[in-house]
Protein backbone atom coordinates (compact mmCIF):
# COMPACT_ATOMS: atom_id res chain seq x y z
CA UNK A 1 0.00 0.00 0.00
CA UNK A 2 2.69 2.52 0.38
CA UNK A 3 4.40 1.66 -2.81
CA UNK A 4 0.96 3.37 -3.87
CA UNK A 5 1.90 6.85 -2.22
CA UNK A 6 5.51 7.18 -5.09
CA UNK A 7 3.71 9.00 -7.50
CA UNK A 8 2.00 11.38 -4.92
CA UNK A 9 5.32 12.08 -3.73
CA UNK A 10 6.97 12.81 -7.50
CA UNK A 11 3.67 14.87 -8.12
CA UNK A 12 5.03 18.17 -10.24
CA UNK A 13 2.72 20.99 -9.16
CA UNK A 14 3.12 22.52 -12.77
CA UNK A 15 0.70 19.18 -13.84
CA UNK A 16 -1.74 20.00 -11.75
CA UNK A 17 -3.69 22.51 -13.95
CA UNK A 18 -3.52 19.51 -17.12
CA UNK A 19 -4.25 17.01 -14.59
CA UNK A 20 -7.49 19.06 -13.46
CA UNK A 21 -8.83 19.91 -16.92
CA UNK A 22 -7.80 15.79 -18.13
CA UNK A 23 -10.30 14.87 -14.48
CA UNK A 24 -12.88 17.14 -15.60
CA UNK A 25 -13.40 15.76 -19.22
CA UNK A 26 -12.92 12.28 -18.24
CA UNK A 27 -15.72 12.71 -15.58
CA UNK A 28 -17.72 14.73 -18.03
CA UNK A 29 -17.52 11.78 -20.19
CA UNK A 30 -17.40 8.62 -17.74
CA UNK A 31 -20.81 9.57 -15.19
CA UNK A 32 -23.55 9.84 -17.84
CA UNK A 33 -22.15 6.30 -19.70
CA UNK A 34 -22.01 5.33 -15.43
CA UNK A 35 -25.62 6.11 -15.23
CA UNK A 36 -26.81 4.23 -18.23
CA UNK A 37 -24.51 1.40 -17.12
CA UNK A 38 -26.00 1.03 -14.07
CA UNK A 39 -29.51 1.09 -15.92
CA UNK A 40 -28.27 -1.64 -18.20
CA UNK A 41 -27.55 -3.91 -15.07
CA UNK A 42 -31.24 -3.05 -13.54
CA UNK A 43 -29.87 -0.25 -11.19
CA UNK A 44 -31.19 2.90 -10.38
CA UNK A 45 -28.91 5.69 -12.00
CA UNK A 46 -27.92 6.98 -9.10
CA UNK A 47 -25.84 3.91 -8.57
CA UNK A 48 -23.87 4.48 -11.73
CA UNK A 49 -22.35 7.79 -9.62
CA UNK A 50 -22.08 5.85 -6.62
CA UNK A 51 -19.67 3.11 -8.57
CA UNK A 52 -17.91 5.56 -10.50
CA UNK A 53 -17.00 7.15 -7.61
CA UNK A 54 -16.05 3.88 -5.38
CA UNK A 55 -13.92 2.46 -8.55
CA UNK A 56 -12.01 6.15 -8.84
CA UNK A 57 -11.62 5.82 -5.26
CA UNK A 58 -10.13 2.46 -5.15
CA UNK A 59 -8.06 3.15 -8.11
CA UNK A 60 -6.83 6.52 -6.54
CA UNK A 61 -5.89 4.50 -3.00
CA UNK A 62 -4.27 1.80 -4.72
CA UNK A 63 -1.80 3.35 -6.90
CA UNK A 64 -2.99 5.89 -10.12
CA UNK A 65 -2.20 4.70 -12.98
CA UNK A 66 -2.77 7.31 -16.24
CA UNK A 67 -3.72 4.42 -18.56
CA UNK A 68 -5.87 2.70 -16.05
CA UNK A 69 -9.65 3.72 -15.80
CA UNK A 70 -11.88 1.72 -13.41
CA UNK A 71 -15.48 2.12 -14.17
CA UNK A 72 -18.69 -0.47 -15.01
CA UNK A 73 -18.55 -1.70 -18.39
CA UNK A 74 -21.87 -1.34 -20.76
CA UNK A 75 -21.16 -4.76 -22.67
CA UNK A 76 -20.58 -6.68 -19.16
CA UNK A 77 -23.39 -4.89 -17.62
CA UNK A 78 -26.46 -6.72 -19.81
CA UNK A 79 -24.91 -9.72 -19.44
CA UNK A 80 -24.30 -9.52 -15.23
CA UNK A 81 -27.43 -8.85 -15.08
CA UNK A 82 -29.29 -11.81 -16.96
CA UNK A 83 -27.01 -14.10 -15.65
CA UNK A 84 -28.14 -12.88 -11.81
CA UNK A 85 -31.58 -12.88 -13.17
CA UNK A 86 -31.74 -16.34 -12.47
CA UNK A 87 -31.02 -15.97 -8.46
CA UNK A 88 -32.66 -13.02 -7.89
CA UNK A 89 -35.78 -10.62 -9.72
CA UNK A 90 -33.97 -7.38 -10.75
CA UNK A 91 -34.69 -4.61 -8.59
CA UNK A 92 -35.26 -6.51 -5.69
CA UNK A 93 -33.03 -6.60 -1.97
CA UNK A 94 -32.25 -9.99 -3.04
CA UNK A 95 -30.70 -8.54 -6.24
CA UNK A 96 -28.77 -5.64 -4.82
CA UNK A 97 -27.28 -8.01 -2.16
CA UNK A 98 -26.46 -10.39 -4.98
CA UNK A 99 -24.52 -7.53 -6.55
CA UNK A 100 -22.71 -6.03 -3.51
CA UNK A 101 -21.33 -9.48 -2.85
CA UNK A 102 -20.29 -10.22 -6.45
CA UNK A 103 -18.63 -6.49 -6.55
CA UNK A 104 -16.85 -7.27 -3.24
CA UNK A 105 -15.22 -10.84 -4.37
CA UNK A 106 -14.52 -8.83 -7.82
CA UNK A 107 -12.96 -5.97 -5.51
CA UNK A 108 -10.84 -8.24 -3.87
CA UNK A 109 -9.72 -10.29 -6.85
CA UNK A 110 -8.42 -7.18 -8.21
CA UNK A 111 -6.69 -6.37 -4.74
CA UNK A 112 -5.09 -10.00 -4.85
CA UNK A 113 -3.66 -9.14 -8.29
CA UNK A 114 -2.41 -6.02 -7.21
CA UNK A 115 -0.68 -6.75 -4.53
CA UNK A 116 1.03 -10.14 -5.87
CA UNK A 117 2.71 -7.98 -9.11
């Protein structure tokens, strides 16, 4: 985890205007295709922002990568959801529990990979 923190502490200052305008398009971009994402999967838009901003989070904590973005996918989303369509009615508690737990084990894959390279 602190092998995470070397680019904070090589961070020019003179990027941070670039940086700032790059976040603000990207974000421009990446929370409306979030929203309809999360509609694809049977979510409520709403949780499109919530996982775009848990995934920039996590990739933020982790260690930043500028050629890594961490958001829901809209081909995987359709397909997530019919395949947990056949546990669970979409919309439901049983649903959205199905999906927190599949996003945790998927969290901590990614966590395992992480931390073995």
């Amino acid at each position: 985890m602190l092998k995470a923190l070397g680019p904070v502490k090589r961070y020019l200052i003179d990027a941070l205007p670039a940086d700032l305008a790059a976040g603000v398009a990207i974000t421009a971009v990446a929370l409306p295709s979030q929203m309809a994402t999360a509609q694809l999967a049977g979510f409520p838009p709403a949780i499109g922002l919530i996982a775009f901003g848990a995934a920039m989070t996590g990739v933020t904590a982790i260690g930043a990568n500028r050629f890594v973005v961490a958001c829901a996918d809209s081909t995987i989303a359709p397909i997530f959801a019919s395949g947990l369509a056949a546990f669970a009615i979409t919309g439901t508690p049983g649903y959205f529990a199905l999906t927190s737990a599949f996003a945790l084990m998927v969290g901590a894959f990614c966590l395992a990979v992480v931390s073995s390279g």
